[in-house]
Each structure stands twice: as C-alpha cells, then as structure tokens.
N, C-alpha and C. Protein backbone atom coordinates (compact mmCIF):
# COMPACT_ATOMS: atom_id res chain seq x y z
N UNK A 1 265.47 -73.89 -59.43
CA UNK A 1 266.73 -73.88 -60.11
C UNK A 1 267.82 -74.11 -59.07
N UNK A 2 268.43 -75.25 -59.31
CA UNK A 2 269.81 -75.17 -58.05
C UNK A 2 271.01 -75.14 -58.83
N UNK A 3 271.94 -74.16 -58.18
CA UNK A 3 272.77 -73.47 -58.63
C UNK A 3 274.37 -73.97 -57.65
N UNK A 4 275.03 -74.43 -58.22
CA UNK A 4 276.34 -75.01 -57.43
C UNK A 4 277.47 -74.23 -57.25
N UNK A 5 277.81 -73.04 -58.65
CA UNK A 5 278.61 -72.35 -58.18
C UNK A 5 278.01 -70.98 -58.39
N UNK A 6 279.17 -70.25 -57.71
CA UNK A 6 278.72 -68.87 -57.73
C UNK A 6 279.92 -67.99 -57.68
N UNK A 7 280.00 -67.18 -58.51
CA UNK A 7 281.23 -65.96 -58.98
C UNK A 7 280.99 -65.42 -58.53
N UNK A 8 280.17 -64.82 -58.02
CA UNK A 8 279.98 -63.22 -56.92
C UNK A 8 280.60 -63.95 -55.30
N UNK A 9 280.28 -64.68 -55.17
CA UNK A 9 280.16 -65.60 -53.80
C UNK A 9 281.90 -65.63 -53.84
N UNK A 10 282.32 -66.07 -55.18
CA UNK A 10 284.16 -66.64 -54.92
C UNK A 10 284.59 -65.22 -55.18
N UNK A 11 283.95 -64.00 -55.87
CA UNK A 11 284.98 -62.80 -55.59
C UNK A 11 285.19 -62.55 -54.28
N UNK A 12 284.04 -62.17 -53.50
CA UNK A 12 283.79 -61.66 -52.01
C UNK A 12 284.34 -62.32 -51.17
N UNK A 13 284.09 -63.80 -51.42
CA UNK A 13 285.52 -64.61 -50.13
C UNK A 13 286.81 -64.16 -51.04
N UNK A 14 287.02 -63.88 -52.00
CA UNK A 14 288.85 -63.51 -52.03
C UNK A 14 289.18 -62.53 -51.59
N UNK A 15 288.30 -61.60 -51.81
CA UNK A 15 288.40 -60.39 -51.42
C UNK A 15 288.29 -60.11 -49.36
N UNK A 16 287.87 -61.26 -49.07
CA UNK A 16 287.66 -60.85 -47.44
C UNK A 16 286.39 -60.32 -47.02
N UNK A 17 285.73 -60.53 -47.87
CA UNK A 17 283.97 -59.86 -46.89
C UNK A 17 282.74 -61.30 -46.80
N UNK A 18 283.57 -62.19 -46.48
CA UNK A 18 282.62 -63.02 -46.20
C UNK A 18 281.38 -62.78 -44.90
N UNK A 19 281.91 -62.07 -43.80
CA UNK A 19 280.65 -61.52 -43.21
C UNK A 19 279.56 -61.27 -43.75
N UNK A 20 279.71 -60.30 -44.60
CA UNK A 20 278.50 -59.42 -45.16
C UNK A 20 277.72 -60.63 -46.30
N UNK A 21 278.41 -61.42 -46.54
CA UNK A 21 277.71 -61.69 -47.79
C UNK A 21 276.61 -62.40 -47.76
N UNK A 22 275.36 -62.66 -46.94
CA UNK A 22 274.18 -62.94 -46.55
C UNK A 22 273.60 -61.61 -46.94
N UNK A 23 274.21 -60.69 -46.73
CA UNK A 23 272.99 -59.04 -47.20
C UNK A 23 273.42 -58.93 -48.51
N UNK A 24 274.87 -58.94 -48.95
CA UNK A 24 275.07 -58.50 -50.73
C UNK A 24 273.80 -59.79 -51.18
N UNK A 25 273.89 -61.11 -50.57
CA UNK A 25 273.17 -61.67 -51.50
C UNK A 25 271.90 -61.74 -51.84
N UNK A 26 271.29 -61.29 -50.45
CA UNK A 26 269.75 -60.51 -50.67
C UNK A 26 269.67 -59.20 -52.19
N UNK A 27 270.93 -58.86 -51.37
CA UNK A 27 270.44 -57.62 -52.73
C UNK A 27 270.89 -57.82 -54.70
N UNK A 28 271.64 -58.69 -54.71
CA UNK A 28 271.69 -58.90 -55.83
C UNK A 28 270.25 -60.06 -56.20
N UNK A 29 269.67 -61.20 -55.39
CA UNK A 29 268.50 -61.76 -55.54
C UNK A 29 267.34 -60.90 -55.73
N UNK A 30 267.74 -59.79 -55.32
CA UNK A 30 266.14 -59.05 -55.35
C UNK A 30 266.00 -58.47 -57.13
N UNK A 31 266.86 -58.28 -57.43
CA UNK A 31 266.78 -57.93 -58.68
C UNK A 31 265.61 -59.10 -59.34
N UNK A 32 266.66 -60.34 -59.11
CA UNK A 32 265.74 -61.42 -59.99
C UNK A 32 264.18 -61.77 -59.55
N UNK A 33 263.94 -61.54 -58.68
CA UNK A 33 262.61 -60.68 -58.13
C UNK A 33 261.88 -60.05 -59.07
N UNK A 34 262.69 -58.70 -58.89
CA UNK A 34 261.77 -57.74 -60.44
C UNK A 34 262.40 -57.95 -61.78
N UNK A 35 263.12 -58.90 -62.40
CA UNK A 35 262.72 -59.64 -63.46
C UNK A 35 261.47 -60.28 -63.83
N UNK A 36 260.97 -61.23 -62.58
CA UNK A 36 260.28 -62.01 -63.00
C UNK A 36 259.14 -61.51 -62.86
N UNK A 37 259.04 -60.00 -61.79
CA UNK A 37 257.84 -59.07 -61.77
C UNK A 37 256.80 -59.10 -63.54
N UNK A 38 258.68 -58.16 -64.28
CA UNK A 38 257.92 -58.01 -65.52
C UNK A 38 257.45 -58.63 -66.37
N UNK A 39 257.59 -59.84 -66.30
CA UNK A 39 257.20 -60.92 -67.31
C UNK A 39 255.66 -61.67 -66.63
N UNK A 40 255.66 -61.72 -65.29
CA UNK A 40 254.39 -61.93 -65.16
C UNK A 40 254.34 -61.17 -63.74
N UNK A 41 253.01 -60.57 -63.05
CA UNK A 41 253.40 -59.76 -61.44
C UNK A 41 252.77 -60.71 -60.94
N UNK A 42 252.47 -61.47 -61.23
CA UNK A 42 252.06 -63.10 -60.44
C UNK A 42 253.08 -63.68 -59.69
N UNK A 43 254.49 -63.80 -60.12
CA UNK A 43 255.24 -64.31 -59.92
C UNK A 43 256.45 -63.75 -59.11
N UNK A 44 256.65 -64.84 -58.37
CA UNK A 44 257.10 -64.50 -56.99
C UNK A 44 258.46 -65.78 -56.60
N UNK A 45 259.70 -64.76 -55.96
CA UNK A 45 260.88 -65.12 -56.44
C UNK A 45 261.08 -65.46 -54.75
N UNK A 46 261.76 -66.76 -54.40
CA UNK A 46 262.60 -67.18 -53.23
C UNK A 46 263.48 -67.47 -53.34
N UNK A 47 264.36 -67.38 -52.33
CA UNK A 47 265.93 -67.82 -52.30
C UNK A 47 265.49 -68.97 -51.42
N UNK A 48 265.63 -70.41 -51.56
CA UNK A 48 265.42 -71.25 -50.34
C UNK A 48 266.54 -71.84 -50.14
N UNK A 49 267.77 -71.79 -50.84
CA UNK A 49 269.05 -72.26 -49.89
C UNK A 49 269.96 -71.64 -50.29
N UNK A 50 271.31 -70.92 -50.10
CA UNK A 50 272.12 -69.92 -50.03
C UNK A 50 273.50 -70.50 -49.79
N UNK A 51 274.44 -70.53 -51.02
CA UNK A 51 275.64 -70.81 -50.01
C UNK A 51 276.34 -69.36 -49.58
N UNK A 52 275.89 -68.37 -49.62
CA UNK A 52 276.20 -67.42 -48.83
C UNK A 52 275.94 -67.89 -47.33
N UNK A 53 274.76 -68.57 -47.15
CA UNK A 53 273.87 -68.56 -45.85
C UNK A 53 274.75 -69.67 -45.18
N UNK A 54 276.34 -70.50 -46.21
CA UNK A 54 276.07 -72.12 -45.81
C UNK A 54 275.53 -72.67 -46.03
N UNK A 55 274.78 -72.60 -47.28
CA UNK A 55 274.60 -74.28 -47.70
C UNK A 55 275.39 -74.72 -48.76
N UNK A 56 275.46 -75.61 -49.06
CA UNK A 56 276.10 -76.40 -50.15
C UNK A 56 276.09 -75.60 -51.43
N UNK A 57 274.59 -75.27 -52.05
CA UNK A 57 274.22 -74.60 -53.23
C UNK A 57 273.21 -74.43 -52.88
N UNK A 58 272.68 -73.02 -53.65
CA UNK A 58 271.84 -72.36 -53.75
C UNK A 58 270.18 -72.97 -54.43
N UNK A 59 268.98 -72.62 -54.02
CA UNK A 59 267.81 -73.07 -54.40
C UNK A 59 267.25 -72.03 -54.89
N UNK A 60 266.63 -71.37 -55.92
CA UNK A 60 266.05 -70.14 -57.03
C UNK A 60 264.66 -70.89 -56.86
N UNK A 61 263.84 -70.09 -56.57
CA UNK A 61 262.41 -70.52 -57.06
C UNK A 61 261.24 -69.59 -57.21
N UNK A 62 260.72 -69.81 -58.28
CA UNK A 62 259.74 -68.78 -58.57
C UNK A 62 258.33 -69.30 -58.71
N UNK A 63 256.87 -68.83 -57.92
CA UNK A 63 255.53 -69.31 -58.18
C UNK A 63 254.84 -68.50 -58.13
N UNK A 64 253.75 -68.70 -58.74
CA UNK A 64 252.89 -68.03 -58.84
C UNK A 64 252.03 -67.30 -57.65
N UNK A 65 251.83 -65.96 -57.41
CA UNK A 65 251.17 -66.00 -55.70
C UNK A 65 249.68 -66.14 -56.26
C-alpha cells in the first residue's frame, strides 16, 4: 500500500517535533501490526518506506510469514 500523505506526519511538523517522529511512527505502525495479527497470525506487517524516515511516501506491506 503506498501512502502519499499523512496527517499525523503534518500535525507533528506543525507542532515542532519533527525529531522524534521516526519513533511516534514506529509506534502508531505497530498497531497495524496487531490488526492484521487478528485477522490472520500469519500475517506480518512492514513499514518499507517512511516519510517520517524521508522518503517521499510511505510503503505498508503485509505477508504471510
């Protein structure tokens, strides 16, 4: 799933905590993690590009382990 914008991402730069926001964004991703736990525990959640991290937009991906 690639994702271009992001509202959590544009509160936190208005607000001034762009430092941190590589760890808020771990922790709000982990949730979608154990979403996809409950629907199958097969399934297994990556973040592979971040514009927290600097990139352009974000990459969501979920497979089967």
């Amino acid at each position: 799933l690639k994702v271009t914008r992001c509202p959590v991402l544009e509160i936190y730069k208005a607000v001034g905590v762009v430092p941190s926001l590589p760890n808020i964004c771990d922790i709000v991703n982990n949730a979608d993690g154990g979403y996809g736990k409950v629907y199958d525990s097969k399934l297994k959640f990556s973040l592979l590009k971040s514009m927290a991290r600097g990139d352009e937009y974000c990459i969501y991906s979920w497979t089967k382990e």
